[in-house]
N, C-alpha and C. Protein backbone atom coordinates (compact mmCIF):
# COMPACT_ATOMS: atom_id res chain seq x y z
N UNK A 1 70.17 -45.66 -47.09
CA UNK A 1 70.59 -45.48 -45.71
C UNK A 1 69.84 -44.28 -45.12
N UNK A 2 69.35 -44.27 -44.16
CA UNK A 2 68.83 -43.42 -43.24
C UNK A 2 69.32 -41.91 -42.87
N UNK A 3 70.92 -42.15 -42.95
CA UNK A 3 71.54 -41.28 -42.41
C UNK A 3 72.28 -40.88 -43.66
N UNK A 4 71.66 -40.52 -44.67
CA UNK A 4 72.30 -39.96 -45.37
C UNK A 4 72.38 -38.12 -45.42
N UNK A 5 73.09 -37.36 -45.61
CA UNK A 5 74.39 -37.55 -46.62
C UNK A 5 75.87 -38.16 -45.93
N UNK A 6 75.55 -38.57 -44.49
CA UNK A 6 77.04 -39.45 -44.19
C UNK A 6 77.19 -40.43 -44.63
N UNK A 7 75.96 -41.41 -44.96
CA UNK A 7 75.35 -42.37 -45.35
C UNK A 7 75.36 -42.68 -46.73
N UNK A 8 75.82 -42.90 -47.75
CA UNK A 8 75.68 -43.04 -49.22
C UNK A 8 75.05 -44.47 -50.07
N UNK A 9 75.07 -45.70 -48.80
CA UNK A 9 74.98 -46.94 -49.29
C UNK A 9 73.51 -47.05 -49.62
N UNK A 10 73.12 -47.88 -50.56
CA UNK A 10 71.68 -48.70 -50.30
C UNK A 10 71.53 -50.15 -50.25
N UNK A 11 70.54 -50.46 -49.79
CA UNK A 11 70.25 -51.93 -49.66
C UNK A 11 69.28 -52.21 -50.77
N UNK A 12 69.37 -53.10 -50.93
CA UNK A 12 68.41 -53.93 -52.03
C UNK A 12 66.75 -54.11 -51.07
N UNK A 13 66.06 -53.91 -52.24
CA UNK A 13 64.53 -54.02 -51.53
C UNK A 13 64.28 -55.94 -52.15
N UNK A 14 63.69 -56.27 -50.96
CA UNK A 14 63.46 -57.74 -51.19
C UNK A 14 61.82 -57.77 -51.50
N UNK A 15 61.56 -58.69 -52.19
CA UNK A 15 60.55 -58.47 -52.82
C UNK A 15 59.62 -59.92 -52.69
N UNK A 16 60.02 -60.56 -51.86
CA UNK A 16 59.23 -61.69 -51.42
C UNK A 16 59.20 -63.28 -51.83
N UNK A 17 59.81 -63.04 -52.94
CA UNK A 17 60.17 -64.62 -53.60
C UNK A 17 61.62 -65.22 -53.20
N UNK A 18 61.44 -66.78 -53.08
CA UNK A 18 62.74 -67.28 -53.15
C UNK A 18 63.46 -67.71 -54.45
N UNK A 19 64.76 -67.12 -54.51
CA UNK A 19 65.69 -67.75 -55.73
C UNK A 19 65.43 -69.33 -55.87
N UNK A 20 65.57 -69.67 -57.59
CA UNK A 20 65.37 -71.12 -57.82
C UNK A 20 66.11 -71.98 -57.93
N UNK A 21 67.37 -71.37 -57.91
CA UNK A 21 69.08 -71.37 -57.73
C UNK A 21 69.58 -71.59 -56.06
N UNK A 22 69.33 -71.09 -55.34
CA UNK A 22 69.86 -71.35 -54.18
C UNK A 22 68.65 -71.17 -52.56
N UNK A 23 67.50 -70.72 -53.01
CA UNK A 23 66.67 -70.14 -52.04
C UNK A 23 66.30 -69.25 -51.21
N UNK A 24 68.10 -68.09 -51.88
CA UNK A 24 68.23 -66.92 -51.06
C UNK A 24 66.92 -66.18 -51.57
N UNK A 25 66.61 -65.18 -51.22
CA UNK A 25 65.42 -64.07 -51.11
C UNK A 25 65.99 -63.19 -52.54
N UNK A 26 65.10 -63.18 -53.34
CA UNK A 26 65.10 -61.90 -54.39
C UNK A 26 65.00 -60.58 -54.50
N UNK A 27 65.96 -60.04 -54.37
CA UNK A 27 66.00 -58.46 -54.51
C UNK A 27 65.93 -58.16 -55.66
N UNK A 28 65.13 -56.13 -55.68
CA UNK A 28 65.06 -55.62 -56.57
C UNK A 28 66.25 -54.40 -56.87
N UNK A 29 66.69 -54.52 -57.71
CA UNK A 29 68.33 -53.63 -58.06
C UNK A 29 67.80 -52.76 -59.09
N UNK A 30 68.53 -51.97 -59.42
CA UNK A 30 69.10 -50.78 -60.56
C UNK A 30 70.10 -50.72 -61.24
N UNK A 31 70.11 -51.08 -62.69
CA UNK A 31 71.35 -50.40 -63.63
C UNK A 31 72.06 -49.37 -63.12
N UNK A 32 73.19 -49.00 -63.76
CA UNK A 32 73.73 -47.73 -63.39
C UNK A 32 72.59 -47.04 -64.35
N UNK A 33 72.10 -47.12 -65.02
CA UNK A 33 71.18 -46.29 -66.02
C UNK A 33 69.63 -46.26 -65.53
N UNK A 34 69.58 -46.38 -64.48
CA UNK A 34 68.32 -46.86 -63.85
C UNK A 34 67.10 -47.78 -63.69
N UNK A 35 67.47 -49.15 -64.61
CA UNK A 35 67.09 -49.90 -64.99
C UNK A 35 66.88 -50.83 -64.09
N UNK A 36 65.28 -51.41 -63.65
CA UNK A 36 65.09 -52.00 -63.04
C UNK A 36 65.43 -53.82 -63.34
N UNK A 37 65.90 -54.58 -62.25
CA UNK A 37 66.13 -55.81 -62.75
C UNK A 37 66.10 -56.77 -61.28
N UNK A 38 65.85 -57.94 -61.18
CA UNK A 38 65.63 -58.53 -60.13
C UNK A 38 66.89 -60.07 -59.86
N UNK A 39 67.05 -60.08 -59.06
CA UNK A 39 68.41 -60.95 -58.54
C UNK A 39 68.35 -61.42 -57.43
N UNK A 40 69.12 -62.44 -57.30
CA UNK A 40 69.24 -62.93 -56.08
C UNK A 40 70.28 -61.99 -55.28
N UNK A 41 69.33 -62.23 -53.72
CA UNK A 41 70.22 -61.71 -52.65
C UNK A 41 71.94 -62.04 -52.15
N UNK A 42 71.90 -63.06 -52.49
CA UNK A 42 73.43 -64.05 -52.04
C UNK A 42 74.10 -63.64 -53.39
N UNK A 43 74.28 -62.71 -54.18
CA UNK A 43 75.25 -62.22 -55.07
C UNK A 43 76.49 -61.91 -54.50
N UNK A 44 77.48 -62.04 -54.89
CA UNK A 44 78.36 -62.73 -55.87
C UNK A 44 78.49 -64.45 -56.10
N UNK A 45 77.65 -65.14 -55.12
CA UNK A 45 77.73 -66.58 -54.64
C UNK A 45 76.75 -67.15 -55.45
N UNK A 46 75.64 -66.03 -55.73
CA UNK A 46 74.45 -66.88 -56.90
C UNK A 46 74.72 -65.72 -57.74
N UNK A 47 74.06 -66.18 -58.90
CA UNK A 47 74.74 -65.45 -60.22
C UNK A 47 72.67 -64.98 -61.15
N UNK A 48 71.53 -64.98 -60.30
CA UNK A 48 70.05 -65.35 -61.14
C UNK A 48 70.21 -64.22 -60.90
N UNK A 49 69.88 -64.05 -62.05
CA UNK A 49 68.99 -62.29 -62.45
C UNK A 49 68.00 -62.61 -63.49
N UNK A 50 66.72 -61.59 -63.30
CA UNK A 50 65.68 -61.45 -64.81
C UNK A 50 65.71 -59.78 -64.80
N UNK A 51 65.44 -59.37 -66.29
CA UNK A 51 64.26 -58.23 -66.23
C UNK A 51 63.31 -58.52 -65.80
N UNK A 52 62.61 -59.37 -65.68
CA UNK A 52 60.90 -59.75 -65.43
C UNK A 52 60.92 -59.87 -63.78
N UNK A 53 59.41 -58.95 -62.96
CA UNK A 53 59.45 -59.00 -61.68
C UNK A 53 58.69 -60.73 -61.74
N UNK A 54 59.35 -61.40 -60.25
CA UNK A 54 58.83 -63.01 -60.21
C UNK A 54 57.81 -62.16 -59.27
N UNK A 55 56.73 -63.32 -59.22
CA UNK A 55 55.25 -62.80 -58.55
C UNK A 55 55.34 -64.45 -58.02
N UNK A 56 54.82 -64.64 -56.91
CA UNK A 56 54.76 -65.47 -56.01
C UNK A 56 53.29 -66.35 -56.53
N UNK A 57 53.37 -66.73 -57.53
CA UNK A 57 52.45 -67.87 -57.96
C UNK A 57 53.31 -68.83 -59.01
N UNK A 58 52.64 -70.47 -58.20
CA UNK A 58 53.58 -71.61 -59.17
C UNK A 58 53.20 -71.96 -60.22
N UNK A 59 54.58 -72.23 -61.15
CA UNK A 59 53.74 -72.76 -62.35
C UNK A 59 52.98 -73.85 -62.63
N UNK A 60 51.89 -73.95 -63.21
CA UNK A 60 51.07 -75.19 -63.17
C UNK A 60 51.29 -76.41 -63.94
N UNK A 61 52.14 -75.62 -65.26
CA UNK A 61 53.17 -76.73 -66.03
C UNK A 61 54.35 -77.70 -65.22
N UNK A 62 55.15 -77.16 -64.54
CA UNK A 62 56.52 -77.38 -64.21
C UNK A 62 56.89 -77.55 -62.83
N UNK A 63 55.36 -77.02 -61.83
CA UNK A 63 55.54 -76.70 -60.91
C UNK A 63 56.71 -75.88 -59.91
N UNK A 64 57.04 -74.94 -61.17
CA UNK A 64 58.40 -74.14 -60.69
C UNK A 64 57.68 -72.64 -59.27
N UNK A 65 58.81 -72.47 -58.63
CA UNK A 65 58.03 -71.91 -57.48
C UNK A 65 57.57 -70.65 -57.40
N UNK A 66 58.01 -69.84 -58.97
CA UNK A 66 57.49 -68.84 -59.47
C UNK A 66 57.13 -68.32 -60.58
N UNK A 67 56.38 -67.18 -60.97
CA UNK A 67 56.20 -66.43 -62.65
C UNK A 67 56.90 -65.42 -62.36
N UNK A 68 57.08 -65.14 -63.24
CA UNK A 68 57.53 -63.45 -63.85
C UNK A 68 56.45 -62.86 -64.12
N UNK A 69 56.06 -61.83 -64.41
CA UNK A 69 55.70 -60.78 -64.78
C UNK A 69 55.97 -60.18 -66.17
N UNK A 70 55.79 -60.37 -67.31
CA UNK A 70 56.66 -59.90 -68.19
C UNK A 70 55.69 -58.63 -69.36
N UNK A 71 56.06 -57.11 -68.87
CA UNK A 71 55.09 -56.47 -69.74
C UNK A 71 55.80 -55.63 -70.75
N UNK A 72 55.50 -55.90 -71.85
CA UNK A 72 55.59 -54.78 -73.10
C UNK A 72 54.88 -53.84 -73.50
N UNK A 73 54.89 -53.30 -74.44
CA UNK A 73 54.10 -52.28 -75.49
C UNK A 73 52.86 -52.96 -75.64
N UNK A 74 52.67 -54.65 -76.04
CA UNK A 74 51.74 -55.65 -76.73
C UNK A 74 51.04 -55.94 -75.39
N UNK A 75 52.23 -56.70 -74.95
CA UNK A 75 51.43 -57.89 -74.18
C UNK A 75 51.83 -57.70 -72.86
N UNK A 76 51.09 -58.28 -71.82
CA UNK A 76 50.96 -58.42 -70.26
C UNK A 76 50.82 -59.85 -69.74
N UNK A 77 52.09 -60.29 -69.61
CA UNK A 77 51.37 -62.02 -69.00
C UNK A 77 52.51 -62.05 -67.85
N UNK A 78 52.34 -63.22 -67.36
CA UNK A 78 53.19 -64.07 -66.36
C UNK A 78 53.33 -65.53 -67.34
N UNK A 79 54.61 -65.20 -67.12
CA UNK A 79 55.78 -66.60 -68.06
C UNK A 79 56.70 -67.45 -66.97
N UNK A 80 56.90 -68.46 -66.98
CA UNK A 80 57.51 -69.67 -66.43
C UNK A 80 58.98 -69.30 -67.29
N UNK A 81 59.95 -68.80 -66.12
CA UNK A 81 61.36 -68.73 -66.28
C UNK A 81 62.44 -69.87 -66.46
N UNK A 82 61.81 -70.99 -66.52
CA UNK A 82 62.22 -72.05 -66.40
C UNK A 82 62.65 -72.62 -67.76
N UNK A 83 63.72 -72.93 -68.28
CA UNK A 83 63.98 -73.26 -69.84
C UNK A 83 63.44 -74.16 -70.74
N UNK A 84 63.08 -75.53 -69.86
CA UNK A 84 62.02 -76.23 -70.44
C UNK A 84 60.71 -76.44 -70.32
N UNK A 85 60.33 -75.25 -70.44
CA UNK A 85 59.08 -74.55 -69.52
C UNK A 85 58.34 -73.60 -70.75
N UNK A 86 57.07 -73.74 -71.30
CA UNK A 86 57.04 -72.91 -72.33
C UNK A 86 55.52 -71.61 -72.02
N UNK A 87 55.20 -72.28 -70.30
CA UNK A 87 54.24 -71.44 -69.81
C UNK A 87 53.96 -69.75 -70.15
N UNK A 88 52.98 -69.63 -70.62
CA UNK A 88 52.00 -68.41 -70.28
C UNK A 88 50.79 -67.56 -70.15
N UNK A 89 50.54 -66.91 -69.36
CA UNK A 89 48.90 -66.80 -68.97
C UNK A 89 49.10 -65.25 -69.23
N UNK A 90 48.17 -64.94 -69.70
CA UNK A 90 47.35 -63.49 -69.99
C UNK A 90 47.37 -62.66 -68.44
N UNK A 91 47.46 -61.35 -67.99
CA UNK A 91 47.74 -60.98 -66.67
C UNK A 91 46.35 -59.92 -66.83
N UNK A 92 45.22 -60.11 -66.22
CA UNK A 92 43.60 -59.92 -66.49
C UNK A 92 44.01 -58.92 -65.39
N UNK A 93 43.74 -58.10 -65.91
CA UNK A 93 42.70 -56.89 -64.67
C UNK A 93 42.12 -56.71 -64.05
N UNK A 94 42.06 -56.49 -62.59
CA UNK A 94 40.50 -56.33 -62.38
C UNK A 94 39.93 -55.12 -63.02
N UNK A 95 38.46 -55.33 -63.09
CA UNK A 95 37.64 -54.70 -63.51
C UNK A 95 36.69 -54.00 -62.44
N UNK A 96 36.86 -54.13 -60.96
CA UNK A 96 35.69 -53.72 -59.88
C UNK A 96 35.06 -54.49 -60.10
N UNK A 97 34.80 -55.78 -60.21
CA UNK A 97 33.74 -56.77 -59.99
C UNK A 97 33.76 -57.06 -58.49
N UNK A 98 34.67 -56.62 -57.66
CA UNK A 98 34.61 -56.93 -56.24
C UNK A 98 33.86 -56.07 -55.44
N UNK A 99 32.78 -55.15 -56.17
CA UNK A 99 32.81 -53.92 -55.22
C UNK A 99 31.30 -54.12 -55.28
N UNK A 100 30.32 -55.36 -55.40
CA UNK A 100 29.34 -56.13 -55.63
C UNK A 100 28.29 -55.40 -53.94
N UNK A 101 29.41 -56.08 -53.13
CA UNK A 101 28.93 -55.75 -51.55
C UNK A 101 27.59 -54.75 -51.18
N UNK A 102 27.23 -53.75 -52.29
CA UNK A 102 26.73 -52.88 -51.85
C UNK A 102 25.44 -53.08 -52.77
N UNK A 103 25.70 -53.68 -53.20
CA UNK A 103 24.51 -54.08 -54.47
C UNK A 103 23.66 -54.95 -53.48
N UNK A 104 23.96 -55.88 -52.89
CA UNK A 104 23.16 -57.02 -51.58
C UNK A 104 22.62 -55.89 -50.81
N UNK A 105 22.86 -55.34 -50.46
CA UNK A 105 22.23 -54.38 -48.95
C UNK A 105 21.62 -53.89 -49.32
């Protein structure tokens, strides 16, 4: 809230994807321990939550309308949240291969 310290509330930051559950908009929340986790907006009425942030690309298996994000210690991919869904792709870096532009001139 803006007006805080009269102000104490917060809003959920929406993060651009639609729930696969109902179509409400996905917000990003906090544990009481500060733990990031992502949910649907229409809570208490939809019940989807992940740890994993969804990233607005479909799966190519399942055609589900989003990935996750899912990073550890190991590994970095985007996984298909979907249960009969066994999708996952490697999450590549760029490297500055885009910065070519100046090499032509």
């Amino acid at each position: 809230c803006s007006k805080y310290p009269e102000c104490k509330s917060t809003k959920a930051i929406s993060i651009g994807v639609k729930c696969p559950d109902d179509g409400g908009d996905l917000v990003e929340r906090r544990t009481k321990k500060g733990k990031i986790f992502y949910s649907c907006g229409n809570y208490p009425k939809c019940k989807f939550a992940t740890w994993y942030k969804p990233v607005n690309k479909k799966c190519p298996d399942c055609n589900a309308d989003f990935l996750a994000e899912k990073r550890t210690k190991k590994v970095e991919q985007y996984v298909c949240l979907n249960k009969e869904c066994n999708y996952k792709e490697e999450i590549l870096e760029d490297s500055g291969e885009e910065d070519n532009s100046e090499e032509n001139a």
